[in-house]
C-alpha atoms as a PDB file:
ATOM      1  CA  UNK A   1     -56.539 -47.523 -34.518  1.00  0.00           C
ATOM      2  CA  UNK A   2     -53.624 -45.618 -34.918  1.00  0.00           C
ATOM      3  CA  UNK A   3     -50.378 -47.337 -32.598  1.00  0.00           C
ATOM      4  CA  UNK A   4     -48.138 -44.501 -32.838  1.00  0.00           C
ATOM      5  CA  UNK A   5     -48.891 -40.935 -32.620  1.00  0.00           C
ATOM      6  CA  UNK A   6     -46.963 -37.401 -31.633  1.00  0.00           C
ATOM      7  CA  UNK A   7     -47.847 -34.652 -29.531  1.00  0.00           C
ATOM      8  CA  UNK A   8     -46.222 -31.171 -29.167  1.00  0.00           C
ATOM      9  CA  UNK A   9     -46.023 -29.223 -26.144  1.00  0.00           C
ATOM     10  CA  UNK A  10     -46.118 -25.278 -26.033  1.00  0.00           C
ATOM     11  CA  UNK A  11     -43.059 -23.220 -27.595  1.00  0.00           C
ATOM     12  CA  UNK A  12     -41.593 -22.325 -23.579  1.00  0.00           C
ATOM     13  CA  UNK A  13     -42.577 -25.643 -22.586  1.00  0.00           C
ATOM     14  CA  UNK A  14     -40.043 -27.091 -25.847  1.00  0.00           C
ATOM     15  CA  UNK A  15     -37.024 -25.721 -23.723  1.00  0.00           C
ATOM     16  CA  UNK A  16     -37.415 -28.940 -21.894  1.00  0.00           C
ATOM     17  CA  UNK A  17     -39.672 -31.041 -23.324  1.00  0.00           C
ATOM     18  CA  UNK A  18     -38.934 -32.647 -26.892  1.00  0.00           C
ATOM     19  CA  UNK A  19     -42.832 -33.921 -27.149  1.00  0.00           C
ATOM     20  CA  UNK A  20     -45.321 -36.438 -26.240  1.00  0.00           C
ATOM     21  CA  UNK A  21     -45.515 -39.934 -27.591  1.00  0.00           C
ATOM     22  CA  UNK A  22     -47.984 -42.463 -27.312  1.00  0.00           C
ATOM     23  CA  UNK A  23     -48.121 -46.131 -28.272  1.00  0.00           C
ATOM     24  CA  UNK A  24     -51.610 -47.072 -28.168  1.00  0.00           C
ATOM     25  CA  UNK A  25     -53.303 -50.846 -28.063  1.00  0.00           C
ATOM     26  CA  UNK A  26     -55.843 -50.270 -25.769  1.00  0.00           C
ATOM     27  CA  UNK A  27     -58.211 -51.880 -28.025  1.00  0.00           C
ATOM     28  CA  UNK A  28     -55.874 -54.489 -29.856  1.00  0.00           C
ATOM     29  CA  UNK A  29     -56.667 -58.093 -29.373  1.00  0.00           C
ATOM     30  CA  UNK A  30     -53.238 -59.402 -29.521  1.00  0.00           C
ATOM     31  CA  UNK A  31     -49.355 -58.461 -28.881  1.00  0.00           C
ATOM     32  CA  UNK A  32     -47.865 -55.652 -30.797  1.00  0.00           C
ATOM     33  CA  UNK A  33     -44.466 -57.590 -30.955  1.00  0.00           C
ATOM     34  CA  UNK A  34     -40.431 -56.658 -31.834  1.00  0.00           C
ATOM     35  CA  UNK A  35     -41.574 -53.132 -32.911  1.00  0.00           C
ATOM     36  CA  UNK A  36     -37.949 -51.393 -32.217  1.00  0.00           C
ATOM     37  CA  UNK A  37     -36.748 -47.751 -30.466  1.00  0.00           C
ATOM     38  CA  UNK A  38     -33.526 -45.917 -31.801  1.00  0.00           C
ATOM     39  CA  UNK A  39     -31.632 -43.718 -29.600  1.00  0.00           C
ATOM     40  CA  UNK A  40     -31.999 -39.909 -29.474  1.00  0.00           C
ATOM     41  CA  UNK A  41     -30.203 -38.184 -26.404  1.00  0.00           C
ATOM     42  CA  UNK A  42     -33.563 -37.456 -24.375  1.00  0.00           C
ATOM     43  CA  UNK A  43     -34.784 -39.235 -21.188  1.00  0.00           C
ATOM     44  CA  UNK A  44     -38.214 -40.714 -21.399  1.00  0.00           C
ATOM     45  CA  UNK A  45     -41.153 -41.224 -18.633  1.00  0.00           C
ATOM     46  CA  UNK A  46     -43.210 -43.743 -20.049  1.00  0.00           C
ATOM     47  CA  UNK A  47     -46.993 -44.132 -18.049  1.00  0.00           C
ATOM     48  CA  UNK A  48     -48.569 -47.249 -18.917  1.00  0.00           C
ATOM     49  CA  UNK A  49     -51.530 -47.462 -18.169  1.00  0.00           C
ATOM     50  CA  UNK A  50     -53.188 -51.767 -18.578  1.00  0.00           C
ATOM     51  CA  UNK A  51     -51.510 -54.830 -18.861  1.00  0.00           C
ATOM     52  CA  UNK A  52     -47.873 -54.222 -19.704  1.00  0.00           C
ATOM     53  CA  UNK A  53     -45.156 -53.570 -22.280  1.00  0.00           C
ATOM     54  CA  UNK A  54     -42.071 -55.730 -22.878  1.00  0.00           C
ATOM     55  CA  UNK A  55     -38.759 -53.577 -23.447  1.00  0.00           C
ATOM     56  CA  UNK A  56     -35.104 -55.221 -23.998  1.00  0.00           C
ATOM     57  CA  UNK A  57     -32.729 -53.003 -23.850  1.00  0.00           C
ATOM     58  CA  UNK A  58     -28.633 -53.650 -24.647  1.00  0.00           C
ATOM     59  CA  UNK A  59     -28.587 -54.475 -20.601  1.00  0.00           C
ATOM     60  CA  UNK A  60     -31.895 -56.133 -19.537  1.00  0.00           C
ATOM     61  CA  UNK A  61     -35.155 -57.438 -20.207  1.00  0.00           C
ATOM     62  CA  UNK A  62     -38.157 -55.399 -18.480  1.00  0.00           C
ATOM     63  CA  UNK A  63     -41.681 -56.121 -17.804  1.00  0.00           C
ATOM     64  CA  UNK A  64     -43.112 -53.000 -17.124  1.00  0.00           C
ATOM     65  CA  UNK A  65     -47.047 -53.098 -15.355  1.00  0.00           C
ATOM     66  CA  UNK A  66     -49.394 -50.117 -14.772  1.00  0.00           C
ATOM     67  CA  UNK A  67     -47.408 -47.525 -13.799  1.00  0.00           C
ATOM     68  CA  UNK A  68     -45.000 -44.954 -14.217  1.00  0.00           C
ATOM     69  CA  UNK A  69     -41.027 -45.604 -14.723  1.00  0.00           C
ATOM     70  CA  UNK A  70     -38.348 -43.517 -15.704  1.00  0.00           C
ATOM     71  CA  UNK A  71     -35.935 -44.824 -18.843  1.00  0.00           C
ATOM     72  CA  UNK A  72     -32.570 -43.743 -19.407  1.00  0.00           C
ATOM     73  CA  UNK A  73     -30.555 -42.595 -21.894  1.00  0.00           C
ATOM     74  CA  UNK A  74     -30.144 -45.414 -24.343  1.00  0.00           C
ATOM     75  CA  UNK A  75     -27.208 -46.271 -26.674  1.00  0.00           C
ATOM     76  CA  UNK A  76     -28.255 -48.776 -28.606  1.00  0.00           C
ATOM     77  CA  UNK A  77     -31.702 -49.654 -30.121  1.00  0.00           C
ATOM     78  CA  UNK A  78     -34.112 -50.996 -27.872  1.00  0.00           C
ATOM     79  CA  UNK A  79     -36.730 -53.793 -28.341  1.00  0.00           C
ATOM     80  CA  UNK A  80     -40.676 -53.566 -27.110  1.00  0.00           C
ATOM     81  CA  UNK A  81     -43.649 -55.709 -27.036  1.00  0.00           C
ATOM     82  CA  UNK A  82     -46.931 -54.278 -26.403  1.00  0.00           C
ATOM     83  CA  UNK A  83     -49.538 -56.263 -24.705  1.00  0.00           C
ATOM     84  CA  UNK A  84     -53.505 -56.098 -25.813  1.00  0.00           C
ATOM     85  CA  UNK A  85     -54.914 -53.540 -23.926  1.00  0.00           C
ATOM     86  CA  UNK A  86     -51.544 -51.343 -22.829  1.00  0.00           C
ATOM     87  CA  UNK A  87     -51.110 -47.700 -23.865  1.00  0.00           C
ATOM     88  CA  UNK A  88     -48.216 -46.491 -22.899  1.00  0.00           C
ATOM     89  CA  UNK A  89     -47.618 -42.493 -22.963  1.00  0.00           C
ATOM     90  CA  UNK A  90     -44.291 -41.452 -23.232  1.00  0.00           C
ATOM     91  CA  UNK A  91     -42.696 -37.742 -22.334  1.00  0.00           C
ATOM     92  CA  UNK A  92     -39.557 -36.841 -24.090  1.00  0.00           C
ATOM     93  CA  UNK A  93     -37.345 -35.146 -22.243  1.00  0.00           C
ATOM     94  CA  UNK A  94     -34.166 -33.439 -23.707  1.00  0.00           C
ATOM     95  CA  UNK A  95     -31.085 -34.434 -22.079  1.00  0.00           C
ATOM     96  CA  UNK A  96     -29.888 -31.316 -19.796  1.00  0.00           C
ATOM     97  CA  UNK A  97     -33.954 -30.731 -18.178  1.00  0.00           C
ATOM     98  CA  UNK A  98     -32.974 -33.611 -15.653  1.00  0.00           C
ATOM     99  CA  UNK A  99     -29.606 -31.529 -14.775  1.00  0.00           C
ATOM    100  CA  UNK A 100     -32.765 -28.359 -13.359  1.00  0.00           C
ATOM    101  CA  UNK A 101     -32.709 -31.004 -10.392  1.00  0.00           C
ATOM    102  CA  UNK A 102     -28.904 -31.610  -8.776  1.00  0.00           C
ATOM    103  CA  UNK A 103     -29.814 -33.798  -6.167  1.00  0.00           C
ATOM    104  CA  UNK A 104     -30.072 -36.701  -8.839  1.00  0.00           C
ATOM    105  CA  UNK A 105     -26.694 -38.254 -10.143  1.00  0.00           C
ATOM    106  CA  UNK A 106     -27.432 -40.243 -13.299  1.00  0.00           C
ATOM    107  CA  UNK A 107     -23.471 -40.912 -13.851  1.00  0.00           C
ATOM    108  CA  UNK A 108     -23.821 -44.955 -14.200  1.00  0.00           C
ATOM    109  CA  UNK A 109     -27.314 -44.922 -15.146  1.00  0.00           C
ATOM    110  CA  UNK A 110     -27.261 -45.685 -19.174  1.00  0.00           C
ATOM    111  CA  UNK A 111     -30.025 -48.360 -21.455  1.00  0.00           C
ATOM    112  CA  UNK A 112     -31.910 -49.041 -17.688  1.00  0.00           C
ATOM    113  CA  UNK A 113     -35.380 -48.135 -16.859  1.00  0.00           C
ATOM    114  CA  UNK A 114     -36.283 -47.880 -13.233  1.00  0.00           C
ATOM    115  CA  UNK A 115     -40.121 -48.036 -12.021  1.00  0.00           C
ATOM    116  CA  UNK A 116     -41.153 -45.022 -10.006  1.00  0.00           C
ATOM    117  CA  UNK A 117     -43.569 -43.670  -7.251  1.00  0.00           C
ATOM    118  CA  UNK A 118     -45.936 -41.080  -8.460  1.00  0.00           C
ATOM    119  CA  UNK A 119     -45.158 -39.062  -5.589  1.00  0.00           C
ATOM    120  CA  UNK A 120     -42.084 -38.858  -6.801  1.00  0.00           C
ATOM    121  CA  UNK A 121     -42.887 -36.546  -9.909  1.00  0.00           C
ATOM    122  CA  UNK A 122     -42.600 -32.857  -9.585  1.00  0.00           C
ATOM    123  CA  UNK A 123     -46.048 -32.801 -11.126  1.00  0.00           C
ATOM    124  CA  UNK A 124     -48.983 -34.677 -10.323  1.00  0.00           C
ATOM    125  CA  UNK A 125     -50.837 -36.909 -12.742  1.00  0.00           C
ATOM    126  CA  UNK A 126     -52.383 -39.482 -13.383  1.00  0.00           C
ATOM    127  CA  UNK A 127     -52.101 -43.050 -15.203  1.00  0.00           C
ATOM    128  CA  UNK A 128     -55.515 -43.014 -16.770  1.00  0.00           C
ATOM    129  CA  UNK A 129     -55.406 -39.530 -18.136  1.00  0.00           C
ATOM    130  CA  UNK A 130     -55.735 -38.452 -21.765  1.00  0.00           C
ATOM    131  CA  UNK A 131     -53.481 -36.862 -24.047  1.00  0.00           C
ATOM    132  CA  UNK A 132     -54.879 -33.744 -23.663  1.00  0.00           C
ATOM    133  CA  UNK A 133     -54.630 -33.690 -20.124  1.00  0.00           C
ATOM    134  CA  UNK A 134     -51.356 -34.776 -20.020  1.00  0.00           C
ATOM    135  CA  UNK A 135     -50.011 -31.872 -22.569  1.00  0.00           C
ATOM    136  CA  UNK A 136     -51.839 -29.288 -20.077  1.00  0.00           C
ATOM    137  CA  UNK A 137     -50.007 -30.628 -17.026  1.00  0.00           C
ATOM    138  CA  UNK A 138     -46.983 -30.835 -18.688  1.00  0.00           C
ATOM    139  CA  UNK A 139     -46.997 -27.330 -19.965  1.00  0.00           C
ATOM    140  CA  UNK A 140     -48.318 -25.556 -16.431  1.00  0.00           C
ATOM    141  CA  UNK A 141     -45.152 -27.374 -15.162  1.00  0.00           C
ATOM    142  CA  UNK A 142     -42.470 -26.731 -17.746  1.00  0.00           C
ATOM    143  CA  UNK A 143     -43.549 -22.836 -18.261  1.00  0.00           C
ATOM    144  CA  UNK A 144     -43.244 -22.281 -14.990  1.00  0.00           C
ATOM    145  CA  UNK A 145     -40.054 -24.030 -14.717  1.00  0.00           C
ATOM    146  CA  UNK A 146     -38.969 -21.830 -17.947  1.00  0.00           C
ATOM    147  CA  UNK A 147     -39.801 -19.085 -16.672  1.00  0.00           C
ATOM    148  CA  UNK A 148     -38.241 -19.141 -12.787  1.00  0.00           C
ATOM    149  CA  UNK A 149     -34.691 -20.445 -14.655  1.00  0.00           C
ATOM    150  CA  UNK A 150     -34.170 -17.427 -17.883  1.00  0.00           C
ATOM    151  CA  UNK A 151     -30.710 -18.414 -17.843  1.00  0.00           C
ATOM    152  CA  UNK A 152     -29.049 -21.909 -19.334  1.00  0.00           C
ATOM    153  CA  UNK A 153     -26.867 -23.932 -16.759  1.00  0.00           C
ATOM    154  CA  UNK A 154     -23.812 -25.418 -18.346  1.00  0.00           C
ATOM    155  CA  UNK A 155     -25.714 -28.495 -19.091  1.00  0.00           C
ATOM    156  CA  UNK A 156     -28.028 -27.218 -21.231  1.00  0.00           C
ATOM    157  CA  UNK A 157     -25.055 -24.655 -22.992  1.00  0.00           C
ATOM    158  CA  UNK A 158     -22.869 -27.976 -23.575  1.00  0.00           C
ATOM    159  CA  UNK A 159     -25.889 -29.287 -25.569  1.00  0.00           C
ATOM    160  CA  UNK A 160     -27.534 -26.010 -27.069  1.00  0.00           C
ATOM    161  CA  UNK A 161     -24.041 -25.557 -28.758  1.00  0.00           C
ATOM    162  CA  UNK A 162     -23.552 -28.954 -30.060  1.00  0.00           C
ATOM    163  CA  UNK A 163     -27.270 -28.910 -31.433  1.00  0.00           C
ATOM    164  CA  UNK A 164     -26.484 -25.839 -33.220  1.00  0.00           C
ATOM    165  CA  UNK A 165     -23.499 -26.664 -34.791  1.00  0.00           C
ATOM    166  CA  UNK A 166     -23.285 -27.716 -38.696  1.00  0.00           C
ATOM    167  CA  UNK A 167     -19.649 -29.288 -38.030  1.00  0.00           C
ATOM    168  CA  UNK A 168     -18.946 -31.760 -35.612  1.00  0.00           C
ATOM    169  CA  UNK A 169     -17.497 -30.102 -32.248  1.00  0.00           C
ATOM    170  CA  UNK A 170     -14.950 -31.497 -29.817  1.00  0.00           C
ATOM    171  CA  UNK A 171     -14.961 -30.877 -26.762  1.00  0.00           C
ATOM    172  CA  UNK A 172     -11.334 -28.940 -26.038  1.00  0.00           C
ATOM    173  CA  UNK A 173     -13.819 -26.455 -28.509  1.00  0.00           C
ATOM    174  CA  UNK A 174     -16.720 -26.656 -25.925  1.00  0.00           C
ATOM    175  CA  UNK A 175     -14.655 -25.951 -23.000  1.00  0.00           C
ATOM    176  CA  UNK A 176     -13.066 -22.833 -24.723  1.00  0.00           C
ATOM    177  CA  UNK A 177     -16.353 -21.199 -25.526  1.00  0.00           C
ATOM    178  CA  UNK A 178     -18.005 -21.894 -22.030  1.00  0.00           C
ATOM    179  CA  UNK A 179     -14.427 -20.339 -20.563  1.00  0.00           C
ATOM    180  CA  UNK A 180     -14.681 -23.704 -18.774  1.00  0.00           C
ATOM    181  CA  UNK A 181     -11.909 -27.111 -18.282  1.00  0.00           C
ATOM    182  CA  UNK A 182     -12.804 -30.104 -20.136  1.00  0.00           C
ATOM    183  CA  UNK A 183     -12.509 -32.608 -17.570  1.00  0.00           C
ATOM    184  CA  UNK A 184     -14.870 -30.439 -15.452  1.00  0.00           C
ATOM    185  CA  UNK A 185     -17.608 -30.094 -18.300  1.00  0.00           C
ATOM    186  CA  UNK A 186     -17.342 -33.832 -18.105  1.00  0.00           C
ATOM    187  CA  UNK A 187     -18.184 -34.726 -15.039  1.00  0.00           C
ATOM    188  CA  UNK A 188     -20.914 -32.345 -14.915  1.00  0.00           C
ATOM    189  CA  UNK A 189     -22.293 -33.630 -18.085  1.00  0.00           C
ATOM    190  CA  UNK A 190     -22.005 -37.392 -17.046  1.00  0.00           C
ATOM    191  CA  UNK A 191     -23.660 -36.726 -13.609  1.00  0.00           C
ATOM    192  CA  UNK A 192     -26.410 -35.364 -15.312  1.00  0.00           C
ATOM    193  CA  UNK A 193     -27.114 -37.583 -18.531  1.00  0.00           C
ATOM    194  CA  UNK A 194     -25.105 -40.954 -17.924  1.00  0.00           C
ATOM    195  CA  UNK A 195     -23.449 -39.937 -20.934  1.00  0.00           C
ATOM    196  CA  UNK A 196     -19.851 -38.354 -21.911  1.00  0.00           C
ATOM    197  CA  UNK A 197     -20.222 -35.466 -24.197  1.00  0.00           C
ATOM    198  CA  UNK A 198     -18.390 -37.652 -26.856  1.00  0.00           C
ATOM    199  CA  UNK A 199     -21.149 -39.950 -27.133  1.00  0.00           C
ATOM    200  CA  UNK A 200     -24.028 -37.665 -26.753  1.00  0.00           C
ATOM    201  CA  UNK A 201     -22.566 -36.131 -30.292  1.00  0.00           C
ATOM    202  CA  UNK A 202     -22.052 -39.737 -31.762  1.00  0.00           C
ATOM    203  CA  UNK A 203     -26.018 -40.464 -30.725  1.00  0.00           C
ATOM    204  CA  UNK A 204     -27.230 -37.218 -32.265  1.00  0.00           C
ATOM    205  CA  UNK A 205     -25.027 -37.543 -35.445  1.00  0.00           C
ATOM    206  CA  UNK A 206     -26.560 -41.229 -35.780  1.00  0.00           C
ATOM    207  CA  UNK A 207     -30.064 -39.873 -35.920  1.00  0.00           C
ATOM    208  CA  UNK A 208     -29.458 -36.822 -38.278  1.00  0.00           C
ATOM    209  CA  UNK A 209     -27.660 -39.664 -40.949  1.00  0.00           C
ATOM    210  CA  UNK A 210     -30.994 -41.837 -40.063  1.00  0.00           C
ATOM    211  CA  UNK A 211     -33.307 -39.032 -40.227  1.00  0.00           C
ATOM    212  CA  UNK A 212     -31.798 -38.185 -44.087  1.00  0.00           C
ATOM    213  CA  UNK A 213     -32.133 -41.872 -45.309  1.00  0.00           C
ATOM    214  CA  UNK A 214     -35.395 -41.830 -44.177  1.00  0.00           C
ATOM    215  CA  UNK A 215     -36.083 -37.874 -45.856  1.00  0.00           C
ATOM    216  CA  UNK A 216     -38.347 -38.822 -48.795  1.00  0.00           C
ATOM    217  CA  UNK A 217     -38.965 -35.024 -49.554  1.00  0.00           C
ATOM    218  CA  UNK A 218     -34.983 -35.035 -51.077  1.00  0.00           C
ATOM    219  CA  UNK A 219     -33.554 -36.875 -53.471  1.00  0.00           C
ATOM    220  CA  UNK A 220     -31.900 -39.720 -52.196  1.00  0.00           C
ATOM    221  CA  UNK A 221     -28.585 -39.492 -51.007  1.00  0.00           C
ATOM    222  CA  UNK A 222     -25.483 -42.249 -51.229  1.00  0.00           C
ATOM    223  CA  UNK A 223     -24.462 -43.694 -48.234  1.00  0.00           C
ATOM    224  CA  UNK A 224     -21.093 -41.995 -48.525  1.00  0.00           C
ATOM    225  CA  UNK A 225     -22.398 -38.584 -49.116  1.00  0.00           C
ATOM    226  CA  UNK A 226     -24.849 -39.289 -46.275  1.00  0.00           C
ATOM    227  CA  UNK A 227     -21.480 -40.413 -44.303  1.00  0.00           C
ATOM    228  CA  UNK A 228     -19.364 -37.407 -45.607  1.00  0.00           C
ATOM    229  CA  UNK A 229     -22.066 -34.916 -44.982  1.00  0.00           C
ATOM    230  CA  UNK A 230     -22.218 -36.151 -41.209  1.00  0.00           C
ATOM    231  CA  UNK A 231     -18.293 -36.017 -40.805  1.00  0.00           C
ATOM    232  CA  UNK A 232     -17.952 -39.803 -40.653  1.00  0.00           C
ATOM    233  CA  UNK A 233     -14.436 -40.694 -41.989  1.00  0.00           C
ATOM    234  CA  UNK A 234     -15.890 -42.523 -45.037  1.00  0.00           C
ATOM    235  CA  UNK A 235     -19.020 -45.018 -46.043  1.00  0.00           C
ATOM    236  CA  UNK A 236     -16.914 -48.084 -44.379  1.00  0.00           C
ATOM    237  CA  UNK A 237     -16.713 -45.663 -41.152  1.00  0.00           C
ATOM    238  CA  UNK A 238     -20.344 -45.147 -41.358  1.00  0.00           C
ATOM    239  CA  UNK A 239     -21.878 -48.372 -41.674  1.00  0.00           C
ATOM    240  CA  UNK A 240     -19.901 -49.721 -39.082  1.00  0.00           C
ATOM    241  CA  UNK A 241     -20.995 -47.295 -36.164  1.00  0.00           C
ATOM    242  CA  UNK A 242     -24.788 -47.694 -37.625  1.00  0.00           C
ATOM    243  CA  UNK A 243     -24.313 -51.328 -36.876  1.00  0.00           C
ATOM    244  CA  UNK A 244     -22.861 -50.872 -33.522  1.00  0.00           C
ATOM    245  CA  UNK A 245     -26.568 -49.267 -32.955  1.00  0.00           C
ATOM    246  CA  UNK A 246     -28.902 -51.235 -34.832  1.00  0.00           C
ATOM    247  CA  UNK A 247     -27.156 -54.361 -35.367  1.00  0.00           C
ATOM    248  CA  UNK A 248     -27.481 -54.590 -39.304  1.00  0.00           C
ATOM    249  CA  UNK A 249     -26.612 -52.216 -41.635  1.00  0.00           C
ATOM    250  CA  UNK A 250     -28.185 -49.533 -43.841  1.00  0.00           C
ATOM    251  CA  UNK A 251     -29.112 -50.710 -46.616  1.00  0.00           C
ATOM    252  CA  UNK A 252     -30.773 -53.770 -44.789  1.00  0.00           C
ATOM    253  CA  UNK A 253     -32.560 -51.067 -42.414  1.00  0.00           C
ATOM    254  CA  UNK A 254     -35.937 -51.499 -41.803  1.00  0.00           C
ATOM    255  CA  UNK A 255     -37.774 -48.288 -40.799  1.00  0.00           C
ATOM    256  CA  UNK A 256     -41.083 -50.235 -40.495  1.00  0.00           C
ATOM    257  CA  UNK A 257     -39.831 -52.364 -38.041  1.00  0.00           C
ATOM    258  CA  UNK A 258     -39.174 -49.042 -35.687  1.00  0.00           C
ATOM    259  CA  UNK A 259     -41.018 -46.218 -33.974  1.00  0.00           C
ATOM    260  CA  UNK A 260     -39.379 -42.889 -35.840  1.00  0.00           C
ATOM    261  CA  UNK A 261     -40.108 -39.447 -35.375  1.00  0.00           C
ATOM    262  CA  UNK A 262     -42.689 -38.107 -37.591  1.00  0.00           C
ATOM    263  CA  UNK A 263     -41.931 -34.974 -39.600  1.00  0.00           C
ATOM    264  CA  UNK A 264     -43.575 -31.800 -38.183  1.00  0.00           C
END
């Protein structure tokens, strides 16, 4: 049995959603325990479907049953435990697809995971389904969604432009190119990922430097040019923000002990 696997969605369905993960130990016989979750700037909705998964996260312990809940944005790592006979399903979504719906202000609401009403999904599905019919739900939704908004809101711009970016950006930068004031990109971005575009960049620089000690298809890099390359001031600078993240530093990083994105 395979415990961790990826799924893509469809290219127009991508605009919003990153993929489809699934932890799987619907046939296991005991606990998957302390298998570990690094942060990535995306929301997840995780469907679990049996008994239930553990998660800690750097604010609180929860015990998540059958059902569907929506997880924050996450700074730090985060903990799980997987029951015998849990699968838990897990969509990916970036962080500006939850600013296509205004009415929800996510400002204060960072490393929590909150259990929600089916009914409460834009789309309808449901906790037993398969993977397959998940991705075809998922896509009917999104490409529709793509296709009734063609043009990027300043969310999405804000991230599109830090994504795209080689060098580090700062934000005075951001505002200049979106003709816009800082302090108002801000709040906009906050209400609608929990996060300040400051951090956002820190999280997404953290995973590229984690991402290339992890790249066995290049030689291996130093941990300063690793830290250089990703416009940390120096090694000393680098290891210190990885272990504000994972609590231990690189060299003594683990990658077995986490879930990490498979290469495509």
């Amino acid at each position: 049995m395979q415990l961790y696997s990826e799924h893509y969605v469809s290219a127009k369905s991508e605009r919003f959603v990153n993929k489809i993960w699934c932890l799987d130990n619907s046939i296991g016989e005991s606990v998957i325990e302390n298998k570990l979750v690094l942060p990535n700037g995306c929301f997840n909705l995780a469907i679990i479907d049996g008994n239930f998964i553990e998660v800690h996260t750097s604010k609180s312990k929860y015990e998540m049953n059958s059902g569907i809940y929506f997880c924050s944005q996450m700074t730090n790592k985060v903990l799980v435990n997987i029951q015998p006979k849990t699968k838990v399903t897990i969509i990916q979504l970036h962080a500006w697809t939850l600013s296509m719906f205004p009415q929800y202000d996510l400002s204060n609401f960072i490393d929590s995971i909150i259990k929600i009403n089916v009914a409460e999904l834009p789309f309808q599905i449901e906790i037993q389904s398969e993977i397959e019919t998940f991705l075809n739900t998922i896509n009917a939704y999104f490409e529709a969604l793509a296709d009734s908004n063609s043009n990027q809101n300043a969310i999405e711009k804000i991230c599109k432009i830090i994504r795209l970016r080689e060098d580090e950006i700062s934000v005075s930068e951001i505002g200049k190119l979106l003709n816009s004031s800082q302090r108002l990109l801000q709040i906009k971005f906050k209400a609608a990922t929990g996060l300040t575009i400051k951090k956002y960049i820190q999280i997404l620089k953290f995973r590229k430097s984690v991402d290339q000690m992890l790249n066995t298809d290049l030689e291996k890099m130093s941990l300063t040019e690793i830290a250089l390359y990703n416009k940390y001031f120096d090694q000393s600078h680098f290891i210190r923000k990885f272990k504000d993240v994972t609590k231990t530093t690189p060299k003594m990083f683990d990658p077995d002990s986490y879930f990490l994105s498979q290469k495509r």
